[in-house]
C-alpha atoms as a PDB file:
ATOM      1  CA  UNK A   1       3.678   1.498  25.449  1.00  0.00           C
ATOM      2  CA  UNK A   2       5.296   4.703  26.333  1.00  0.00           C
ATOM      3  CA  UNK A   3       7.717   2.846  28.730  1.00  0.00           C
ATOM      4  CA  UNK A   4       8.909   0.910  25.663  1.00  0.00           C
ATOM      5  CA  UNK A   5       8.962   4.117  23.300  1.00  0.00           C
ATOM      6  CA  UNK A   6      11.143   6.623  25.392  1.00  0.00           C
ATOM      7  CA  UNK A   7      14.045   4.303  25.687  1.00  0.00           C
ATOM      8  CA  UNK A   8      13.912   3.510  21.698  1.00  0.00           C
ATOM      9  CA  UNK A   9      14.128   7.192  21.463  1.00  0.00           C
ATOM     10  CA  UNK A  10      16.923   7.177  23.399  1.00  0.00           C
ATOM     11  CA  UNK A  11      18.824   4.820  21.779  1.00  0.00           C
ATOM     12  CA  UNK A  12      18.702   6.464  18.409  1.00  0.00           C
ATOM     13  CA  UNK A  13      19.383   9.560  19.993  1.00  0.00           C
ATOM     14  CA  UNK A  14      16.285  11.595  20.993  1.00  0.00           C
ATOM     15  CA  UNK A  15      16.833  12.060  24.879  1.00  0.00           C
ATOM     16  CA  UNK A  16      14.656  14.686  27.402  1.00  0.00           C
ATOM     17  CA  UNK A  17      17.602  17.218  27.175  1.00  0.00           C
ATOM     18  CA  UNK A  18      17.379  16.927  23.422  1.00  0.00           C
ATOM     19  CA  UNK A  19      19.880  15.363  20.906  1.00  0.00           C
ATOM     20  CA  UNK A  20      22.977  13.296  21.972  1.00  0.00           C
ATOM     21  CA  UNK A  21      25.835  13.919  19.932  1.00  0.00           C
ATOM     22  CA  UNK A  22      27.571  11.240  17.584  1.00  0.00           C
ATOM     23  CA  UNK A  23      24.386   9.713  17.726  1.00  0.00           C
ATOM     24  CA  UNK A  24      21.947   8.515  14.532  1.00  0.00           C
ATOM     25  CA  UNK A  25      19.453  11.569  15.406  1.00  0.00           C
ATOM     26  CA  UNK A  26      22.820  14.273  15.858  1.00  0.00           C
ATOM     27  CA  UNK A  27      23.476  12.417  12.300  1.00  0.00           C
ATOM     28  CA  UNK A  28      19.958  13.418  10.603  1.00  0.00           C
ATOM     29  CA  UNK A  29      19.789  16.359  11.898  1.00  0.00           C
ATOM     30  CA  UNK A  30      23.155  17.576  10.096  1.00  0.00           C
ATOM     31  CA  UNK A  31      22.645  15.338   7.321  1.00  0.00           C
ATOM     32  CA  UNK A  32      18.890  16.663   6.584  1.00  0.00           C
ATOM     33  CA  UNK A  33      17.867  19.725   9.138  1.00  0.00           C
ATOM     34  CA  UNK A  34      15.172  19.646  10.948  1.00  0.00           C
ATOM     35  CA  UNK A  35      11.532  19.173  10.016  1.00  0.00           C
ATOM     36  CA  UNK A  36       8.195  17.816  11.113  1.00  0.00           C
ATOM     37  CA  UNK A  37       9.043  14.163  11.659  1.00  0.00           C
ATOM     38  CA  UNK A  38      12.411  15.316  13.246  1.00  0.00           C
ATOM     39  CA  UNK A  39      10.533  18.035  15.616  1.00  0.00           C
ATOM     40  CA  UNK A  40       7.867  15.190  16.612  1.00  0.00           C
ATOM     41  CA  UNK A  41      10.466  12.585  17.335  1.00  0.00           C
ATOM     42  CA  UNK A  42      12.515  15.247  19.493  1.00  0.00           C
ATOM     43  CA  UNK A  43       9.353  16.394  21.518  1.00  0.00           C
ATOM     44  CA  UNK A  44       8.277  12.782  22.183  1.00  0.00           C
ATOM     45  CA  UNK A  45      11.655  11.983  23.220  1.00  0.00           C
ATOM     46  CA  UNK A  46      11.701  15.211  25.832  1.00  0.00           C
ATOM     47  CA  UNK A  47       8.630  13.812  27.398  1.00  0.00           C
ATOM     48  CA  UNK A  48       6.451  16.137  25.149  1.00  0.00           C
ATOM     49  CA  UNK A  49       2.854  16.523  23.849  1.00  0.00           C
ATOM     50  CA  UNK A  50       4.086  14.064  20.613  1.00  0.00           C
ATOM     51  CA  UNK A  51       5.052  11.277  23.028  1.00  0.00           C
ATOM     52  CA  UNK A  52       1.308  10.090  22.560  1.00  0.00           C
ATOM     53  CA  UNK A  53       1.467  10.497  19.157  1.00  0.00           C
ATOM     54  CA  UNK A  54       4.592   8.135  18.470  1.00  0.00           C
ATOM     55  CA  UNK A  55       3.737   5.510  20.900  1.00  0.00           C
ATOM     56  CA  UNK A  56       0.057   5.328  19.266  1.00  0.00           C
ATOM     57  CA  UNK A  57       1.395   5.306  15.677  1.00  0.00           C
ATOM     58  CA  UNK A  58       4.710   2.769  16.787  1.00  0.00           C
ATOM     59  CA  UNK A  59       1.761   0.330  19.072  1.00  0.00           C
ATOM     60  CA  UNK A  60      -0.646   0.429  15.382  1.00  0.00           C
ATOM     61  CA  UNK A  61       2.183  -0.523  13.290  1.00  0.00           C
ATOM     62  CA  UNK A  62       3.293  -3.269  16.131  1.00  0.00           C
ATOM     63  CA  UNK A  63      -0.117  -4.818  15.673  1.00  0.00           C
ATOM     64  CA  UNK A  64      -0.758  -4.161  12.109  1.00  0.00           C
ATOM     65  CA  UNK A  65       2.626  -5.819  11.385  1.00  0.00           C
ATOM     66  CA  UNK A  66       1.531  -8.723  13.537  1.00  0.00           C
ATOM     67  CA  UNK A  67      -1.903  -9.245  12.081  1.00  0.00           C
ATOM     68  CA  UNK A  68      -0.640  -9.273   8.529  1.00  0.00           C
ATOM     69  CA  UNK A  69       1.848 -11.756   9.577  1.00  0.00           C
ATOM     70  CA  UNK A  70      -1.000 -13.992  11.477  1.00  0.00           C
ATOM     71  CA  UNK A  71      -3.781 -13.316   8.280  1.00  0.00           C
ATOM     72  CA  UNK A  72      -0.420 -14.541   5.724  1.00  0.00           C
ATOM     73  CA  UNK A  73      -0.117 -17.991   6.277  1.00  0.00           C
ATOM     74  CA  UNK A  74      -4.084 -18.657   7.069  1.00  0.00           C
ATOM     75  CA  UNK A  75      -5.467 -16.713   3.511  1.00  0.00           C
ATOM     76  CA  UNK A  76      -5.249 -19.782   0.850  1.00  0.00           C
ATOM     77  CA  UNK A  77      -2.907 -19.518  -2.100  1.00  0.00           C
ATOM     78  CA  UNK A  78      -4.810 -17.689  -5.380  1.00  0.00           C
ATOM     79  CA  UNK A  79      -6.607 -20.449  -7.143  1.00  0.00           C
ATOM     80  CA  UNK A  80      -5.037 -21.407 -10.781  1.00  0.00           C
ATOM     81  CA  UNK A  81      -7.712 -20.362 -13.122  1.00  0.00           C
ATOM     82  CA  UNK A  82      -9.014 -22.936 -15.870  1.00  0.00           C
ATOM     83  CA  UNK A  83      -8.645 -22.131 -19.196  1.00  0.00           C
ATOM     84  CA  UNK A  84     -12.582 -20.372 -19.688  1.00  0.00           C
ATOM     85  CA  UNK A  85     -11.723 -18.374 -16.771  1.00  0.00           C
ATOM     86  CA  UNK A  86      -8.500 -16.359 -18.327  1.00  0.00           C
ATOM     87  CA  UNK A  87      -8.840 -13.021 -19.615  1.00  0.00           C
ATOM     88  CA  UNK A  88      -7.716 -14.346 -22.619  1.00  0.00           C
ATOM     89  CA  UNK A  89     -10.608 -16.427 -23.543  1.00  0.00           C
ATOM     90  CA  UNK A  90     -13.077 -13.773 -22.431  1.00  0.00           C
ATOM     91  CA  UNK A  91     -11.699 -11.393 -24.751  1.00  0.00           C
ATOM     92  CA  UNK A  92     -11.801 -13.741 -27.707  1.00  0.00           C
ATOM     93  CA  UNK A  93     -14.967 -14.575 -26.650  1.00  0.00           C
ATOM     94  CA  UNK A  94     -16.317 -10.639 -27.234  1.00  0.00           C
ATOM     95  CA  UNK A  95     -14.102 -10.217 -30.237  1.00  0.00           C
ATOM     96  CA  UNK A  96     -15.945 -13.216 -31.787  1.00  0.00           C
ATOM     97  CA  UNK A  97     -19.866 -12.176 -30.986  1.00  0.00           C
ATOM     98  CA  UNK A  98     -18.762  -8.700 -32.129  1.00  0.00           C
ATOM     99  CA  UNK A  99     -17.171 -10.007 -35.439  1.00  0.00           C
ATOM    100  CA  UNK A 100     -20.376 -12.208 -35.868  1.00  0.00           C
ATOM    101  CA  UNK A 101     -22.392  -9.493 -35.336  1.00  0.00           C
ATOM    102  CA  UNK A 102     -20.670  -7.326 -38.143  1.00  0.00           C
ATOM    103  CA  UNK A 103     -21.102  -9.924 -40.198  1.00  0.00           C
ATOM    104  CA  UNK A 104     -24.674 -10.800 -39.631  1.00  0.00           C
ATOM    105  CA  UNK A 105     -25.240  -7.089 -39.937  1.00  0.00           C
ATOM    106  CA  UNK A 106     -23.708  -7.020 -43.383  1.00  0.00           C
ATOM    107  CA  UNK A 107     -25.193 -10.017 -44.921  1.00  0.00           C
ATOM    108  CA  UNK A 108     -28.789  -8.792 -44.366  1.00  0.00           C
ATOM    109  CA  UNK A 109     -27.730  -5.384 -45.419  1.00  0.00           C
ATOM    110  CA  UNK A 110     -26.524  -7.158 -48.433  1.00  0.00           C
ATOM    111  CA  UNK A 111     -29.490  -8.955 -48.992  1.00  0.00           C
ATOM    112  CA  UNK A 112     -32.023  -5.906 -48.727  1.00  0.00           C
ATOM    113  CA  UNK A 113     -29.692  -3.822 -50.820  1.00  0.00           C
ATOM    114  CA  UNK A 114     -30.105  -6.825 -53.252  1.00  0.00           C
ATOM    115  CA  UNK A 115     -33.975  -6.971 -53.063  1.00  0.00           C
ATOM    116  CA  UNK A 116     -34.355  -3.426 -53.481  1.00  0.00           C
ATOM    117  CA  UNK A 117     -32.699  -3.819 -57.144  1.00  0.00           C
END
């Protein structure tokens, strides 16, 4: 993949003598400075030790991009829950047992407060 990756560099202005003026790299550079992505992009485009490092992390977003775009149409649409399946219902379903169980709670308190007397 390096074959593809030093003419990309080229093109956007990262060349083996270093940055071509007017282009969109001679642009960053006076728009932003330099910094790490800038100095890795530069030394892959001189033929450097970062040339590896670009063409390995361009070729895994080549093929991750592909993959999703293979796995996208294949995964099923989300199924449409039924009603007893919402979140909704499940929560009124524990708010209920809890308020019955308050309720429960209290009416047998009640009656062995009562029995007591």
């Amino acid at each position: 993949m390096l074959f593809l990756a030093l003419p990309i560099l080229a093109c956007v202005g990262f060349t083996a003598v270093g940055v071509t003026a007017g282009s969109f790299a001679a642009l960053w550079q006076s728009a932003f400075g330099t910094g790490p992505v800038f100095n890795t992009l530069l030394s892959a485009g001189m033929g450097g030790a970062h040339a590896v490092t670009v063409v390995s992390t361009s070729t895994s977003a080549i093929f991750g991009a592909m993959f999703y775009g293979i796995k996208t149409p294949i995964m099923p649409p989300p199924k449409e829950l039924e009603w007893w399946e919402t979140d909704v219902f499940k929560n009124v379903v524990g708010l209920a047992v809890l308020l019955s169980t308050i309720l429960l709670i209290v009416l047998r308190l009640r009656r062995y407060l009562h029995r007591k007397n």
